[in-house]
Protein backbone atom coordinates (compact mmCIF):
# COMPACT_ATOMS: atom_id res chain seq x y z
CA UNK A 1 4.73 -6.25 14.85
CA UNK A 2 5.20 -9.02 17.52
CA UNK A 3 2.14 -10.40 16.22
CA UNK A 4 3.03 -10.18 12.79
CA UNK A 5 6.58 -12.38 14.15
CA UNK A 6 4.54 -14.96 15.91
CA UNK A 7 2.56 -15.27 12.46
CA UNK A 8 5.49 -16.27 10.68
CA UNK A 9 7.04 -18.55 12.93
CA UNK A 10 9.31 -16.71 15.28
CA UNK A 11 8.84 -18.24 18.61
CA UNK A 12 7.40 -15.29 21.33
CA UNK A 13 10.03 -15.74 23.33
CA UNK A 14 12.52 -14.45 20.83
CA UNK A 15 11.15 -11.32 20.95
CA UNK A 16 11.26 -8.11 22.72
CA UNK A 17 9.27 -5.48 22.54
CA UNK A 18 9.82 -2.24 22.76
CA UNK A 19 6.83 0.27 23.10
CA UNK A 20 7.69 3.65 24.83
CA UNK A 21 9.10 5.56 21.87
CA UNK A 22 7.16 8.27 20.63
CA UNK A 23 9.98 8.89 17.72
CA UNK A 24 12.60 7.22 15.76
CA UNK A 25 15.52 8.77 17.56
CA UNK A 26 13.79 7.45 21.41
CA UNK A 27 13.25 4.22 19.41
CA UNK A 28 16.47 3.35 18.58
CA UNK A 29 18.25 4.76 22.12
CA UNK A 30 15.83 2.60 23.76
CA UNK A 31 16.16 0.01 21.71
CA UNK A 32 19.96 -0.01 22.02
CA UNK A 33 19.65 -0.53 25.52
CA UNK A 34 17.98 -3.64 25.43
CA UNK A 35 20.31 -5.12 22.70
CA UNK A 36 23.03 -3.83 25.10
CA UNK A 37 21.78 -5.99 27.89
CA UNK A 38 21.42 -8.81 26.14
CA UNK A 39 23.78 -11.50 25.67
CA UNK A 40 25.52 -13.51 22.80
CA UNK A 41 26.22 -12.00 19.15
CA UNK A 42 24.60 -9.36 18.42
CA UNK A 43 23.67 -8.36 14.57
CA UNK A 44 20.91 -5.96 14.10
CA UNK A 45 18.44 -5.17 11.54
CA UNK A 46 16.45 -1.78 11.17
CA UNK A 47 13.39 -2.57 9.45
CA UNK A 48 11.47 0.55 8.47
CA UNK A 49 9.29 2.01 5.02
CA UNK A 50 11.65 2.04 2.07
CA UNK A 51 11.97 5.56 1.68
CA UNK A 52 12.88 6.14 5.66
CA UNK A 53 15.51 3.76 6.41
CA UNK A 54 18.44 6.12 5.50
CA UNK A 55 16.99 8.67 7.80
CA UNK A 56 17.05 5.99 10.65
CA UNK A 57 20.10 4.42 9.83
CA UNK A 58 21.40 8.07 10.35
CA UNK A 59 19.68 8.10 14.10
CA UNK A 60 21.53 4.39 14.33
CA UNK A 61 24.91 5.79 13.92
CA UNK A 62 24.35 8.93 16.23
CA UNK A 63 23.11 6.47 18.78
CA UNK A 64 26.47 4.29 17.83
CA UNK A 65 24.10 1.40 16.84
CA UNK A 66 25.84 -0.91 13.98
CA UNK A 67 22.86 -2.54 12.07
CA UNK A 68 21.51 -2.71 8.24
CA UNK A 69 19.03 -0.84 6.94
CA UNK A 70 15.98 -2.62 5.55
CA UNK A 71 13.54 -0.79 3.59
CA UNK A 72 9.66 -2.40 3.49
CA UNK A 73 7.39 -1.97 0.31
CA UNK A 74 5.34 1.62 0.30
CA UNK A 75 2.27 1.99 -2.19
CA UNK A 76 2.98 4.22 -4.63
CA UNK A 77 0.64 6.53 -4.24
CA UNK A 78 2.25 7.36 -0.41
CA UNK A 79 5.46 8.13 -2.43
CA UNK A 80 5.83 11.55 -3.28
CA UNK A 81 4.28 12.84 -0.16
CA UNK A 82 6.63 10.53 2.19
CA UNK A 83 9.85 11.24 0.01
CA UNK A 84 9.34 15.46 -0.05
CA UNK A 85 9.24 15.07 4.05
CA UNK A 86 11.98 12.73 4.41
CA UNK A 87 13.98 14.99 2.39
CA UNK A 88 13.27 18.07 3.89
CA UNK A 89 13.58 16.15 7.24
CA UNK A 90 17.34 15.20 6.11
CA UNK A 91 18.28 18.70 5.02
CA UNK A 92 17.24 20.57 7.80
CA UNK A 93 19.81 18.91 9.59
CA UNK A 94 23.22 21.51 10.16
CA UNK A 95 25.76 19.08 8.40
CA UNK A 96 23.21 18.29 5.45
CA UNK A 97 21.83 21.72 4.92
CA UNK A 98 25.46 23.18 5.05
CA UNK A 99 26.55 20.24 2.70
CA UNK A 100 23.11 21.50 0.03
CA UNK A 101 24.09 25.27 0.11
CA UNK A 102 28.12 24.64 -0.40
CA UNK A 103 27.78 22.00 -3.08
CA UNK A 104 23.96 22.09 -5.00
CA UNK A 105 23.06 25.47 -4.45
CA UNK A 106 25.98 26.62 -6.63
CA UNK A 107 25.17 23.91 -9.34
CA UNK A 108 21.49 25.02 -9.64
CA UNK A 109 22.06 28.70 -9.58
CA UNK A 110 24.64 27.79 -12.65
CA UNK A 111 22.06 25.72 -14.29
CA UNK A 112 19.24 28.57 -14.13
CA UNK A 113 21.89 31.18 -15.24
């Protein structure tokens, strides 16, 4: 990705790498602490496929990190495969899966009746 900066004309020593994370969640802690201990203003972007930036930008507020979400272009074909675990990954979560049983479960069960 630094590379990928450099190539379109970000100087090298505007950026800072982090490399350690072996997850989203690590990422953005650790990457929190480095906009921490940096100075001036501070406006973040999180930069991630389309279809798993509102998955991170949930991480981001956990971790208290204020940024925008900013989804990159997925082929197609990657879609259906990336959106099914993405949602699953969202629901499984307490608040989410408590929010799907209370409010859509009831809906659907309606629906088939």
């Amino acid at each position: 990705m630094a590379q990928y900066l450099i190539d379109h004309g970000i100087p090298s020593d505007h950026i800072v790498e982090e490399g350690e994370s072996p997850d989203t969640m690590v990422n953005i802690v650790n990457s929190r602490r480095i906009i921490d201990q940096r100075e001036g203003r501070k406006r973040v972007a999180l930069i991630s496929s389309n279809y798993h930036v509102y998955r991170c930008l949930l991480d981001a507020r956990k971790a208290g990190l204020k940024c925008t979400g900013i989804g990159a272009h997925v082929a197609p074909y990657y879609w259906p495969s990336a959106v099914i675990r993405e949602f699953i990954a969202v629901f499984t979560r307490p608040v989410y899966l408590a929010l799907f049983i209370v409010c859509w479960l009831p809906c659907l069960l309606l629906v088939l009746a």
